[in-house]
N, C-alpha and C. Protein backbone atom coordinates (compact mmCIF):
# COMPACT_ATOMS: atom_id res chain seq x y z
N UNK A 1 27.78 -25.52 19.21
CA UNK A 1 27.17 -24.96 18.02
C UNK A 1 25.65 -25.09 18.07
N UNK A 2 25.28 -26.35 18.44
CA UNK A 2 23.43 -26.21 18.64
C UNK A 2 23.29 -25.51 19.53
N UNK A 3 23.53 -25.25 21.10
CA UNK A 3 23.25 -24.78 21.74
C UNK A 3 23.19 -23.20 21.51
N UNK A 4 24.07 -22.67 20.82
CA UNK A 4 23.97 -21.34 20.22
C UNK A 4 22.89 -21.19 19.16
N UNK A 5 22.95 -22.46 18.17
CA UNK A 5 21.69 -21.78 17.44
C UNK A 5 20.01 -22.09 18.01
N UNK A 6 20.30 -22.60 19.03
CA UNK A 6 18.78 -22.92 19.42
C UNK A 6 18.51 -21.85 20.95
N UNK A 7 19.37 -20.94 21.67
CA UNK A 7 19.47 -19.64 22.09
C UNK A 7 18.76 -18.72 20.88
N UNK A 8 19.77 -18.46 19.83
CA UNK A 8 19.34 -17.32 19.34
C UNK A 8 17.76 -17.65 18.39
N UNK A 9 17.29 -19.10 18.11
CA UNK A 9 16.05 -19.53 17.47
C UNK A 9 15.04 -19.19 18.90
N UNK A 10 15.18 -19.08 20.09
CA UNK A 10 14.46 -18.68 21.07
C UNK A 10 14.53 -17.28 21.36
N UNK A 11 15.40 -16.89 21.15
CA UNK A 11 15.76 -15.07 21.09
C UNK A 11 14.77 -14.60 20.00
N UNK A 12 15.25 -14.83 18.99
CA UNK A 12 14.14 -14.29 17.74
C UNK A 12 12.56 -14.60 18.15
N UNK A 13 12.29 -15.84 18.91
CA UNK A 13 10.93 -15.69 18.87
C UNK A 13 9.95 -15.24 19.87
N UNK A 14 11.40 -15.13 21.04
CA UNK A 14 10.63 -13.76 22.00
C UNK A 14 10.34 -12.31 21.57
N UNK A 15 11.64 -11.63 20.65
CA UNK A 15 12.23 -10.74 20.07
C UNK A 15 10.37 -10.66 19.23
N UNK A 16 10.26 -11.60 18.29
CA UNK A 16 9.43 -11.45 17.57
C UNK A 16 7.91 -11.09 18.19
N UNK A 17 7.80 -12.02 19.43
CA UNK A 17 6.48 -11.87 20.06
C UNK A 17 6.47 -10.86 20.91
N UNK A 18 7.44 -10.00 21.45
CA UNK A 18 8.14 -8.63 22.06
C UNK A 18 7.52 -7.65 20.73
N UNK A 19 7.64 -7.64 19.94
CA UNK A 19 7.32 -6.44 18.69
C UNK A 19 6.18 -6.38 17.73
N UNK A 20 5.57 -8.03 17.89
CA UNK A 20 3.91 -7.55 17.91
C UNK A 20 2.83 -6.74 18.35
N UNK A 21 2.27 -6.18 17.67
CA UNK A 21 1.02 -5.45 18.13
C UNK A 21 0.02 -5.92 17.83
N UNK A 22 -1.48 -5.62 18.77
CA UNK A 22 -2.60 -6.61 18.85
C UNK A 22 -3.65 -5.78 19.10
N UNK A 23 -4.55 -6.03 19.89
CA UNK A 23 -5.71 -5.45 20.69
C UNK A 23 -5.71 -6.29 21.74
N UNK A 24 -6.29 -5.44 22.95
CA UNK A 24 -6.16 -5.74 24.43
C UNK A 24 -7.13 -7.34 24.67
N UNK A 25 -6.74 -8.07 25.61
CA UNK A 25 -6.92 -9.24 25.54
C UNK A 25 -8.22 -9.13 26.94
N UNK A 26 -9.45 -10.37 26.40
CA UNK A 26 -10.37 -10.20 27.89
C UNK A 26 -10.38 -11.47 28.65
N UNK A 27 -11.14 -11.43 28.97
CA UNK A 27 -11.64 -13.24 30.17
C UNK A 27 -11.62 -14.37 29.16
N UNK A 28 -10.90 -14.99 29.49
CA UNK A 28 -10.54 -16.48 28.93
C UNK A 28 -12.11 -17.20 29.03
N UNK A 29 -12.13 -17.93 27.78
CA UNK A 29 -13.21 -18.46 27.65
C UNK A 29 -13.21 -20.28 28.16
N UNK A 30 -14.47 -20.64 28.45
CA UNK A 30 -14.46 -21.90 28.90
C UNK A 30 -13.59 -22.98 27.88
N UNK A 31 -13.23 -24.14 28.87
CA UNK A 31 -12.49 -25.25 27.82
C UNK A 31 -12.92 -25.94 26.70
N UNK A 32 -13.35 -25.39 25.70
CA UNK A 32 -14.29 -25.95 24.67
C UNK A 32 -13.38 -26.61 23.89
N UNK A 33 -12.16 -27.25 24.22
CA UNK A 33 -11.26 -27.21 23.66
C UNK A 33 -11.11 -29.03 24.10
N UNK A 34 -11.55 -29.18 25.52
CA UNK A 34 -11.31 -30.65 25.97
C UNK A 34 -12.16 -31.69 24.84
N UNK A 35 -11.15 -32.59 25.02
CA UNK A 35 -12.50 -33.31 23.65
C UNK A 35 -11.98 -33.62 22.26
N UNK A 36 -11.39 -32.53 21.96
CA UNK A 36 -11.09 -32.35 20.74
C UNK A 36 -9.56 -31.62 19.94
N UNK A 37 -9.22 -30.99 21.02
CA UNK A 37 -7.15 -31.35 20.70
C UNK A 37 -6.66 -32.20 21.71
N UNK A 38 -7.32 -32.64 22.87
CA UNK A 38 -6.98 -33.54 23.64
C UNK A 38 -8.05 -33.89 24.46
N UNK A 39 -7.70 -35.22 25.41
CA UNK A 39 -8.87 -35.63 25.84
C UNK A 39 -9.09 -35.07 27.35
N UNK A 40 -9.78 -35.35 28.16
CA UNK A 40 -10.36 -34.78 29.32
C UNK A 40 -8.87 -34.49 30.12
N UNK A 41 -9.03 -33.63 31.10
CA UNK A 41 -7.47 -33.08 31.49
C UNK A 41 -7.87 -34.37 33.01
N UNK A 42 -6.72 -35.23 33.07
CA UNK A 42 -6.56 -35.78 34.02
C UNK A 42 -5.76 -35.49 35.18
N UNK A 43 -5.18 -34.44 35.37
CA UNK A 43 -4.15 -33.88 36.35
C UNK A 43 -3.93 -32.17 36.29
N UNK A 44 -4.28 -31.60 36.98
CA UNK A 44 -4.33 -29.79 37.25
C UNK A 44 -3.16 -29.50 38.09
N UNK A 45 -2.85 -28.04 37.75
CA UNK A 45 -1.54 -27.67 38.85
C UNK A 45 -2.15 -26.08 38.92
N UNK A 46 -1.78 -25.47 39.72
CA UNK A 46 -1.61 -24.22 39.53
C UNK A 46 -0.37 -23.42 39.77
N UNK A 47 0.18 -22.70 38.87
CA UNK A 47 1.68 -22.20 39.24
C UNK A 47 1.74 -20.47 39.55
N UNK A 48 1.68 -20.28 40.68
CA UNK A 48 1.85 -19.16 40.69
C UNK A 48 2.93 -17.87 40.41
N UNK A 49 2.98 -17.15 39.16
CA UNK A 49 4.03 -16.38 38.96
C UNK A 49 4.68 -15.23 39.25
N UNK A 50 5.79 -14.98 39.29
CA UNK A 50 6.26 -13.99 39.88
C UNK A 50 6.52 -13.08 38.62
N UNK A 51 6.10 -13.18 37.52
CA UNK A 51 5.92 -12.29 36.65
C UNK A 51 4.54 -11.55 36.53
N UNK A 52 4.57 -10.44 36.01
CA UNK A 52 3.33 -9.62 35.59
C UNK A 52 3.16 -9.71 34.35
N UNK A 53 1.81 -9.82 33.41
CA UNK A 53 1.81 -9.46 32.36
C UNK A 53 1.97 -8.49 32.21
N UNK A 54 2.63 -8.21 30.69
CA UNK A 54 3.70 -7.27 30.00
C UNK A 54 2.32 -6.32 29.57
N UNK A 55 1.98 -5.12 29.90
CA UNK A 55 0.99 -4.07 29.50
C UNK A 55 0.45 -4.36 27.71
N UNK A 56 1.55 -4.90 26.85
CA UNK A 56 1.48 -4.77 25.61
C UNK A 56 1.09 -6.32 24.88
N UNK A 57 1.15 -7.20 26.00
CA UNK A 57 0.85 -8.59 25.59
C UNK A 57 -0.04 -8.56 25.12
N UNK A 58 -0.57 -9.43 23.81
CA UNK A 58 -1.99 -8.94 22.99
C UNK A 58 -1.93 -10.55 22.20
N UNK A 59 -3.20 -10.69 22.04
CA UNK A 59 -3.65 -12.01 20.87
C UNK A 59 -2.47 -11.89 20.17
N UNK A 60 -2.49 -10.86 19.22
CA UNK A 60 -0.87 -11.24 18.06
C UNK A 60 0.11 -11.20 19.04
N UNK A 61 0.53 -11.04 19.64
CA UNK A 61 1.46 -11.08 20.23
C UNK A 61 1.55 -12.65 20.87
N UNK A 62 0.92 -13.39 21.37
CA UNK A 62 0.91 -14.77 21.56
C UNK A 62 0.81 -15.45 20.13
N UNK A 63 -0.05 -15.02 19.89
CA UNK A 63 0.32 -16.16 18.15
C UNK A 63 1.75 -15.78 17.63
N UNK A 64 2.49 -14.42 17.48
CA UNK A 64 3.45 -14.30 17.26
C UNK A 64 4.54 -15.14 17.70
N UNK A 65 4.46 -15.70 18.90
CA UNK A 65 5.43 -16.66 19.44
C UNK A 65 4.82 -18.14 19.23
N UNK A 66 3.62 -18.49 19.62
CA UNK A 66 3.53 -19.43 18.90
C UNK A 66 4.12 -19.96 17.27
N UNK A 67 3.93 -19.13 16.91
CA UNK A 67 4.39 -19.22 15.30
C UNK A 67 5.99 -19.14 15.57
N UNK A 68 6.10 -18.47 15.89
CA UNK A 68 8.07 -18.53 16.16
C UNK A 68 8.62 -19.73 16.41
N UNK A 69 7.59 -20.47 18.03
CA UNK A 69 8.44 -21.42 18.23
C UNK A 69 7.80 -22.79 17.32
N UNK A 70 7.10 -22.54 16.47
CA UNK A 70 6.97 -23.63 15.37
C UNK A 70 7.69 -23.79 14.26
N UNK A 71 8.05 -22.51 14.12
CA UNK A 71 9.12 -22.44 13.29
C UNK A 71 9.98 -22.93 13.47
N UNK A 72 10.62 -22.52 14.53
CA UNK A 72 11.81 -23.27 15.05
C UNK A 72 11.73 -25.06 15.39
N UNK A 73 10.88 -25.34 15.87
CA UNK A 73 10.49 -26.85 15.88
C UNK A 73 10.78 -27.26 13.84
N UNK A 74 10.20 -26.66 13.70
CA UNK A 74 10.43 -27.14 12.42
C UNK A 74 11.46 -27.03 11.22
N UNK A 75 13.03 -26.35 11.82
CA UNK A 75 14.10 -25.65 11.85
C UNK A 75 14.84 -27.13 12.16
N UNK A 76 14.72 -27.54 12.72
CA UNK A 76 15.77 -28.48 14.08
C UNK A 76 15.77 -29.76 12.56
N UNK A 77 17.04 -30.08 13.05
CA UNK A 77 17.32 -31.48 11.68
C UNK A 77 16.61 -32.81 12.01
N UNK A 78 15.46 -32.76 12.80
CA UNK A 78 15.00 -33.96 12.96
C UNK A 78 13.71 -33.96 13.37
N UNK A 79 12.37 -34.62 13.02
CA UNK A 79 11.19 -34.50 13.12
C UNK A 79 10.84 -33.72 14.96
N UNK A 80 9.99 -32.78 15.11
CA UNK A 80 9.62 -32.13 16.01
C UNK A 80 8.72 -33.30 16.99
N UNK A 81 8.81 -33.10 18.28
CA UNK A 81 8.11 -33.97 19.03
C UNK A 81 6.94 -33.73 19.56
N UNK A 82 6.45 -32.74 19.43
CA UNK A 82 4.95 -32.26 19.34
C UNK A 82 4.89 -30.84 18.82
N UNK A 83 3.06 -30.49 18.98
CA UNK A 83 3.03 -29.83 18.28
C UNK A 83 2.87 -28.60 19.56
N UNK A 84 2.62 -26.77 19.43
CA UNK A 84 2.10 -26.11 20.11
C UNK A 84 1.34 -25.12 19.31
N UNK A 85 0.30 -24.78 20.02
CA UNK A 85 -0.60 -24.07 19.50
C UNK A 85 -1.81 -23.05 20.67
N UNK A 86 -1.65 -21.63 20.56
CA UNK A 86 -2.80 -20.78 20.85
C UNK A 86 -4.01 -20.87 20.66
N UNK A 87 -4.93 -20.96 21.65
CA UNK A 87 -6.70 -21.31 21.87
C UNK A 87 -7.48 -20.27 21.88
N UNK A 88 -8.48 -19.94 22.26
CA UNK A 88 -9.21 -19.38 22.57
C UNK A 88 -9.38 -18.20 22.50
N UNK A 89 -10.23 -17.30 22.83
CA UNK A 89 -10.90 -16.23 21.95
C UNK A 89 -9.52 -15.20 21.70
N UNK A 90 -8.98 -15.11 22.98
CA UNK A 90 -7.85 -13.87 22.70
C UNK A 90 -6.23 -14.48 22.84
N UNK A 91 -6.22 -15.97 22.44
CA UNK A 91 -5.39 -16.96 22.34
C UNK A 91 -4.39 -17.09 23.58
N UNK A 92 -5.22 -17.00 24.53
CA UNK A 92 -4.57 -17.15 25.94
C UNK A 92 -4.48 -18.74 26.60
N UNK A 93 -4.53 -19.66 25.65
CA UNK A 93 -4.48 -21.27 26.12
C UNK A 93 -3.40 -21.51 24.94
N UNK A 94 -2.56 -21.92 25.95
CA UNK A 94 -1.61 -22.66 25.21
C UNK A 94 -1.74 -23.85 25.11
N UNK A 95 -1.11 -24.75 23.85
CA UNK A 95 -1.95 -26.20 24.02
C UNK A 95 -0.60 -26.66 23.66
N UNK A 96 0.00 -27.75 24.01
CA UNK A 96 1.20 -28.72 23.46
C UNK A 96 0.79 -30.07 23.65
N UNK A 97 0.59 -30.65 21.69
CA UNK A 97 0.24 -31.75 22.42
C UNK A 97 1.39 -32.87 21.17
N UNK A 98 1.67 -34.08 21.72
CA UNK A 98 2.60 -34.85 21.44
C UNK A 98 2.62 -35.95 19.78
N UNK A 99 3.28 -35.68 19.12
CA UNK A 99 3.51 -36.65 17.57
C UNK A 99 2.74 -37.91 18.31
N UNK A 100 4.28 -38.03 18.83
CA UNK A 100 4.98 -39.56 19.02
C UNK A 100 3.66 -40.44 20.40
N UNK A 101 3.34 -41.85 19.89
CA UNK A 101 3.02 -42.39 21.17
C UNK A 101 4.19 -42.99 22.37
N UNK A 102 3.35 -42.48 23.25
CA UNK A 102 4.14 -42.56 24.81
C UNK A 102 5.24 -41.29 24.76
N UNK A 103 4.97 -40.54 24.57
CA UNK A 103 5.54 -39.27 24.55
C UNK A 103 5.02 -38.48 25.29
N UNK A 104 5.64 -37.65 26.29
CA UNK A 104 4.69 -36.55 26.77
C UNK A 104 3.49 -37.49 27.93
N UNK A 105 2.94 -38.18 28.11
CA UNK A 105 2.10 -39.55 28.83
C UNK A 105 1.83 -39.11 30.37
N UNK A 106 3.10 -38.53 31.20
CA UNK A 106 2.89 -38.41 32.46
C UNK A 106 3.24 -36.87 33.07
N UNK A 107 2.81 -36.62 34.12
CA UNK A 107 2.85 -35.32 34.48
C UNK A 107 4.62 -34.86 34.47
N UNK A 108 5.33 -36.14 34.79
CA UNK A 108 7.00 -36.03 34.97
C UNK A 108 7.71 -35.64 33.64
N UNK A 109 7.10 -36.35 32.39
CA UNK A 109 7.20 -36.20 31.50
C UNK A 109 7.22 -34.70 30.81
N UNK A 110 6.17 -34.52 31.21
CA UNK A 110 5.32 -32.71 30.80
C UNK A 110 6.91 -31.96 31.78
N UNK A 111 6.68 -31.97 32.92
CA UNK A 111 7.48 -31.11 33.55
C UNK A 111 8.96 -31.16 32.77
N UNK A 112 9.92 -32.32 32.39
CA UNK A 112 10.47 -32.02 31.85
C UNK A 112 10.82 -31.34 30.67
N UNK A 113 10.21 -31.55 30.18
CA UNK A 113 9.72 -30.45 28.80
C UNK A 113 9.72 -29.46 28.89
N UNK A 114 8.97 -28.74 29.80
CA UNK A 114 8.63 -27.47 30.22
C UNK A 114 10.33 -26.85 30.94
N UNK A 115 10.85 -27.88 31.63
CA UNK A 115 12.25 -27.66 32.35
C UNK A 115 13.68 -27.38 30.80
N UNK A 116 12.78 -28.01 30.52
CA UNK A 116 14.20 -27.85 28.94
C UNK A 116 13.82 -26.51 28.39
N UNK A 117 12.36 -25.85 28.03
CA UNK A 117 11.84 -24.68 27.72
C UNK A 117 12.23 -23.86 28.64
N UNK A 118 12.28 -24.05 30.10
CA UNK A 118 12.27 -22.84 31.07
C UNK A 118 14.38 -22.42 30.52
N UNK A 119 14.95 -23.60 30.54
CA UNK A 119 16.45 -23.08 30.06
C UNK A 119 16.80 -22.45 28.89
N UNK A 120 16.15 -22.51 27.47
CA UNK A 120 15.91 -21.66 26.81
C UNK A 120 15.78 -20.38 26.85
N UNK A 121 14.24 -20.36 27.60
CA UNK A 121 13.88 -18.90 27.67
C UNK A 121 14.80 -18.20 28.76
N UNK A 122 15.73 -18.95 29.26
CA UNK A 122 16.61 -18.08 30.42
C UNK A 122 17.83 -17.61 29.93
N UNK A 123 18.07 -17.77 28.43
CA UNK A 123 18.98 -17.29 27.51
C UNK A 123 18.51 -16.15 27.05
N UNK A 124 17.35 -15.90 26.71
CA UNK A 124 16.97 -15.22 26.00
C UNK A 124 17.16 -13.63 26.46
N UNK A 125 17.03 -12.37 25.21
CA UNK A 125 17.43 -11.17 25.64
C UNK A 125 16.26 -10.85 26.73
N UNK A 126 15.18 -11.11 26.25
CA UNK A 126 14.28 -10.49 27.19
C UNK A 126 14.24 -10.84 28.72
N UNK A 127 14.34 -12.00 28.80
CA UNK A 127 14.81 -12.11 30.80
C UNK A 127 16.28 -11.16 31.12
N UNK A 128 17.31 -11.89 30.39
CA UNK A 128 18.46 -10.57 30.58
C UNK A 128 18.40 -9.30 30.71
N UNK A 129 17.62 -8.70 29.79
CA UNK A 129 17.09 -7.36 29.98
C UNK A 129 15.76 -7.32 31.30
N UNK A 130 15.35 -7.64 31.75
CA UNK A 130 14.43 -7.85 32.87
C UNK A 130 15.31 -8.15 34.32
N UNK A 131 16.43 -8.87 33.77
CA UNK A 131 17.66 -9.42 34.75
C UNK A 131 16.71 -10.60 35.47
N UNK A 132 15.84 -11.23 34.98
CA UNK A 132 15.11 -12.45 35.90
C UNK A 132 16.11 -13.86 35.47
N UNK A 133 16.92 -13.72 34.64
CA UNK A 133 16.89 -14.93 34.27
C UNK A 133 17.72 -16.12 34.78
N UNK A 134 17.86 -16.17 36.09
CA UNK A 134 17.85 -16.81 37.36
C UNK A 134 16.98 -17.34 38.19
N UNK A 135 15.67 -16.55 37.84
CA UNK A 135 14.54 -16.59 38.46
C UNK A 135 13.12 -17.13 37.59
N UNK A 136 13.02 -16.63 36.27
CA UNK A 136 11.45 -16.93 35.70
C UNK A 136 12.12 -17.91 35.19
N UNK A 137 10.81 -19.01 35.14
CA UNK A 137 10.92 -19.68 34.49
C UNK A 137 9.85 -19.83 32.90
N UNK A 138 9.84 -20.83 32.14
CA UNK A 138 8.97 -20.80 31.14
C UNK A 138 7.64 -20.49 31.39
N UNK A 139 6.64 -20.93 32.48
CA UNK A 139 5.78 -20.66 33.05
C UNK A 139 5.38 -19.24 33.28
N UNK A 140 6.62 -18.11 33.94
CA UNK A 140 6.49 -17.05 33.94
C UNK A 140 6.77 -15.76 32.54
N UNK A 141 7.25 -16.34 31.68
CA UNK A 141 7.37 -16.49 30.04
C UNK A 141 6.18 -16.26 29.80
N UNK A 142 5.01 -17.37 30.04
CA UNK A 142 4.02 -17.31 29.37
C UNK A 142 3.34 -16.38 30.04
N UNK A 143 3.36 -15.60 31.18
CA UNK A 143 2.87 -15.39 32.40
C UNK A 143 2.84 -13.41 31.50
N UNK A 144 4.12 -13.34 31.06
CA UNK A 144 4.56 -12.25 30.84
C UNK A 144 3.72 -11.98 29.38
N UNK A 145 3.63 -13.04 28.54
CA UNK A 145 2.80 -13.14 27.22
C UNK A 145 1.12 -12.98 27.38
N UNK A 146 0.70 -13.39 28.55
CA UNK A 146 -0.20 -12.94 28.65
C UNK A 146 -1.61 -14.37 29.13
N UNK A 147 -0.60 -15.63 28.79
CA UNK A 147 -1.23 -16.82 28.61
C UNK A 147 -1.76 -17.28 30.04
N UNK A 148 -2.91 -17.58 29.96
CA UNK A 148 -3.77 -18.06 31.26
C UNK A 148 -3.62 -19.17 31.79
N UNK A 149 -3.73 -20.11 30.68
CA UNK A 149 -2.97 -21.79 31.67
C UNK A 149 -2.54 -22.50 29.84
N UNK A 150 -2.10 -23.44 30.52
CA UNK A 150 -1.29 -24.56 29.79
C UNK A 150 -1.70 -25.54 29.56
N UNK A 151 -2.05 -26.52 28.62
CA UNK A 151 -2.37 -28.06 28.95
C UNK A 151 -1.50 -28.58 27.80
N UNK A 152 -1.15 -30.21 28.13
CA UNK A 152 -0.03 -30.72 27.89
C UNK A 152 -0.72 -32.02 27.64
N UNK A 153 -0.64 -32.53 26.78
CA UNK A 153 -1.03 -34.06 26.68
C UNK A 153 -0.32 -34.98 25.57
N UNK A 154 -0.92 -35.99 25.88
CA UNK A 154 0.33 -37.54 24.70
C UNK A 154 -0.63 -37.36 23.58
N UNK A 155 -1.80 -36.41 23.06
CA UNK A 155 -2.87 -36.96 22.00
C UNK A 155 -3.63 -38.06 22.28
N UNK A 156 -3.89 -38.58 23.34
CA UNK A 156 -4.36 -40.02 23.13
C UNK A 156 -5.24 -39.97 24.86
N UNK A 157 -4.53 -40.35 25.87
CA UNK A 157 -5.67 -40.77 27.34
C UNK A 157 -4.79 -39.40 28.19
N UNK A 158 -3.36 -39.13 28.17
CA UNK A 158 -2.72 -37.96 29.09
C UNK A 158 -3.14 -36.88 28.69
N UNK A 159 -4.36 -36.16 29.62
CA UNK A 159 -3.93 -34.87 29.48
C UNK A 159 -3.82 -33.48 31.33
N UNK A 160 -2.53 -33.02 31.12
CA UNK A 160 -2.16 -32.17 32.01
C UNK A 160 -2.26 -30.66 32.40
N UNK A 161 -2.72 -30.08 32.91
CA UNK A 161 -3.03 -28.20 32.70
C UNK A 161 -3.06 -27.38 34.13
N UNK A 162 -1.81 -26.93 33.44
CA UNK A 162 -1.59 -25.57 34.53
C UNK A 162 -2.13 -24.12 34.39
N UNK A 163 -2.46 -23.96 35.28
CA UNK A 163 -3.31 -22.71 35.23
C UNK A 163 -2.70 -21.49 35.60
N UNK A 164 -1.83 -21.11 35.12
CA UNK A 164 -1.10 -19.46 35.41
C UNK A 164 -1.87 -18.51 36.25
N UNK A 165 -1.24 -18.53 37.54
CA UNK A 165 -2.16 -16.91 37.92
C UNK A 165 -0.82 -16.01 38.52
């Protein structure tokens, strides 16, 4: 029964960020961001995707899912374990950063997270309809949304960021 309603709470908020409209998105702006939703990024990755951005991916269209999957965080019968949130000028930085202390803390940590998200989004209609969903993972999700990199931190000394290309 959860597992079905937390499929279709990820369905709706692709569904939702799928049927936004926006204006065309430009060059990601510098990290003006370190500092102040989290602290200096102590660990970089770069993940290269096998998705393309989606022609129609647009600012609303990333806040659109942002907002979805907060919703849904905030849906679930028990306090949410961090928060996520869209950056920068054409909201192409995704930011997730953690309630709880020692949460979220190490890069192993982050990856799992991201590994519980990538199974989600592999439910969802939109990989099915793409037929990837064997193949993308959350990373390529964001890849398809339009989002440039990722950073991941505990709120406090961890912070982690992948850079989508």
């Amino acid at each position: 029964m959860k597992k079905t309603g937390a499929v279709m709470a990820m369905a709706v908020i692709v569904m939702v960020a799928w049927a936004i409209d926006g204006t065309s998105a430009a060059a990601q702006s510098a990290d003006r961001h370190e500092g102040y939703y989290y602290p200096a990024v102590s660990s970089r990755e770069v993940y290269v995707s096998r998705a393309q951005v989606l022609k129609d991916s647009t600012r609303s269209r990333r806040l659109g899912f942002v907002s979805g999957l907060t919703q849904q965080l905030a849906e679930q019968p028990y306090a949410p374990t961090y928060a996520v949130f869209a950056k920068g000028d054409y909201a192409k930085r995704l930011i997730v950063v953690a309630y709880g202390e020692g949460q979220y803390n190490t890069v192993y940590r982050a990856r799992a997270l991201f590994a519980s998200m990538t199974a989600l989004a592999r439910l969802t209609p939109l990989f099915q309809e793409l037929q990837v969903e064997e193949l993308f993972t959350f990373f390529d999700l964001c890849k398809l949304l339009g989002f440039a990199d990722i950073t991941i931190s505990d709120g406090d000394k961890f912070a982690h960021q992948i850079t989508i290309k």
